[in-house]
Protein backbone atom coordinates (compact mmCIF):
# COMPACT_ATOMS: atom_id res chain seq x y z
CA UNK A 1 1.92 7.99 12.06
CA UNK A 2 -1.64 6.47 13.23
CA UNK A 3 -2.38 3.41 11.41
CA UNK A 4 -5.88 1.39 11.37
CA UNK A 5 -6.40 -2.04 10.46
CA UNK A 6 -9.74 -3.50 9.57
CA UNK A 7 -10.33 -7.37 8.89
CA UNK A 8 -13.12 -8.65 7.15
CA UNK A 9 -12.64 -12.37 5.93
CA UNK A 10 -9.92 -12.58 3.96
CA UNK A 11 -9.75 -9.19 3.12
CA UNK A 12 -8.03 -6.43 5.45
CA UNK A 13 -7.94 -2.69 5.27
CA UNK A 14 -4.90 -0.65 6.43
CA UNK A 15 -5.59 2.82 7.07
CA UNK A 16 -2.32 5.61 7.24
CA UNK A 17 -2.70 8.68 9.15
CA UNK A 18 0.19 10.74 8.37
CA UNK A 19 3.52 10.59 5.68
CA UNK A 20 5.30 7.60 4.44
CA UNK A 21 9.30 7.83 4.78
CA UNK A 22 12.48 6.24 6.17
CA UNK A 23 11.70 7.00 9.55
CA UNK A 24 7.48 6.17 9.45
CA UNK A 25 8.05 2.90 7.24
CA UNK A 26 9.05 0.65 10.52
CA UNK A 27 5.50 1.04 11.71
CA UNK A 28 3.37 0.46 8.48
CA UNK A 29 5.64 -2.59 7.45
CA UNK A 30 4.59 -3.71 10.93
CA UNK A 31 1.58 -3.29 10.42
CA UNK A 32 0.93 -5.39 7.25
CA UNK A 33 3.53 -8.21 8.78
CA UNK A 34 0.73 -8.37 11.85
CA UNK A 35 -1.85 -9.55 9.81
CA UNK A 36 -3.01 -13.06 10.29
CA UNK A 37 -2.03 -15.44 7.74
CA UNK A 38 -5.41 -16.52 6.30
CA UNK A 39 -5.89 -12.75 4.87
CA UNK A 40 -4.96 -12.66 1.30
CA UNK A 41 -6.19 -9.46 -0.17
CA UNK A 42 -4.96 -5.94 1.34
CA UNK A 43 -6.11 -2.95 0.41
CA UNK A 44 -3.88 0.21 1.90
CA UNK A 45 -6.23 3.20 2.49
CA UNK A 46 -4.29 6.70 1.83
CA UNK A 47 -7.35 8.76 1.83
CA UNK A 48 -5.11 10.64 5.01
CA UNK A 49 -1.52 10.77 3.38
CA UNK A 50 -0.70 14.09 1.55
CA UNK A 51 3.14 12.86 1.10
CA UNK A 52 5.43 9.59 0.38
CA UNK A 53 9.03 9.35 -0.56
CA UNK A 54 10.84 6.82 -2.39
CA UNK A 55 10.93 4.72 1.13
CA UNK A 56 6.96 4.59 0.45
CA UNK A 57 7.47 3.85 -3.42
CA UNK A 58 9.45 0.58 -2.69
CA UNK A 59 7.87 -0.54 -0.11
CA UNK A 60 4.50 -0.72 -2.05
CA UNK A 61 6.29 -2.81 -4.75
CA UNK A 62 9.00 -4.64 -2.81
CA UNK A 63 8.03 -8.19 -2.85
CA UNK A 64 7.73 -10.61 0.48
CA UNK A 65 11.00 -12.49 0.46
CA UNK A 66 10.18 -16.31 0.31
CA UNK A 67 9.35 -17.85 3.84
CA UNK A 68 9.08 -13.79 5.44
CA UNK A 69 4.71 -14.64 4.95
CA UNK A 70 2.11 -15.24 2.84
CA UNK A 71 1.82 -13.77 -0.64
CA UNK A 72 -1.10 -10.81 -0.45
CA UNK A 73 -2.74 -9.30 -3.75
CA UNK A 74 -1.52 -5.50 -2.91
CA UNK A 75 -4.25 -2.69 -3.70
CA UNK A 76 -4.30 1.03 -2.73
CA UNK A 77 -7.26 3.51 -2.46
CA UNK A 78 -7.26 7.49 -2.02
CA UNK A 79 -4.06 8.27 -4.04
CA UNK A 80 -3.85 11.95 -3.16
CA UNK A 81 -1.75 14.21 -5.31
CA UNK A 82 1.88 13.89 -4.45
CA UNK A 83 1.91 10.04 -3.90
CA UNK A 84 0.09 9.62 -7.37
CA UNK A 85 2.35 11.65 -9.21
CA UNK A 86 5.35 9.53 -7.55
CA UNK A 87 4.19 6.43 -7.90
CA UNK A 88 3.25 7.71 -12.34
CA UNK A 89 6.59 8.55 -12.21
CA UNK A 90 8.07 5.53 -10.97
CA UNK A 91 6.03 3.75 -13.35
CA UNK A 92 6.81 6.34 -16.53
CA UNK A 93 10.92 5.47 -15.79
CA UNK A 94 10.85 1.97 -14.79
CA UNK A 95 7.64 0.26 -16.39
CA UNK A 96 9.05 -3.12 -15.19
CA UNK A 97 9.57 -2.88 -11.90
CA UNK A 98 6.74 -0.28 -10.87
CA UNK A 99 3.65 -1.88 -12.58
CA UNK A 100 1.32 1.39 -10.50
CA UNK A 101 -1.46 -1.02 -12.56
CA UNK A 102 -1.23 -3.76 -10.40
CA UNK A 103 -2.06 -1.72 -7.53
CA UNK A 104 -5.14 -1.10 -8.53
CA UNK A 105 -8.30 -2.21 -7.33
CA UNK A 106 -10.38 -4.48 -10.06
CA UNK A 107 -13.10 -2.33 -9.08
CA UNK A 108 -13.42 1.25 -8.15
CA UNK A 109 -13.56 1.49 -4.19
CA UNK A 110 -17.62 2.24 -3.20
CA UNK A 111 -17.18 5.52 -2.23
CA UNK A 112 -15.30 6.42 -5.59
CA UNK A 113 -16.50 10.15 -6.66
């Protein structure tokens, strides 16, 4: 797993190179616990992930326990395939607890197609 992170104001960027599971999780949660407090919006790019499991599913919509850091509006961009039709699925069974809309950018990423 390669991950990127980008910071621009309050905003930050964090880029995934490979597959989201039990044993790739560690580094991507440590990822998004590195950034600096004064970023509230993160966007997780997944332009370059083909697969995530349900390890990837919850972590996406497992909230910040009270005092672990700030509160972040969560966004992703480049859904491919597999982890779309997981996360629709989630969202198909258990409306409540995966709300896939909240993930979702108010406005289509610029280099949307």
């Amino acid at each position: 797993m390669n991950i990127t992170t980008t910071i621009d104001g309050t905003s930050a960027r964090i880029t995934l190179y490979g597959d989201i599971d039990f044993d790739t999780l560690p580094p991507v949660r440590a990822a998004a616990e590195a950034l600096p407090a004064h970023v509230s919006d993160l966007l997780w790019d997944l332009n370059h992930m083909a697969f995530m499991d349900v390890a990837g599913l919850n972590f996406l919509f497992t909230p910040i326990p009270p005092g672990a850091g700030p509160e972040r509006r969560t966004t992703v961009t480049g859904l491919r395939r597999q982890p779309l039709r997981l996360l629709l699925l989630a969202a198909d069974v258990h409306p409540a607890t995966f709300d896939f809309a909240r993930l979702l950018p108010d406005t289509p990423p610029t280099d949307f197609q």
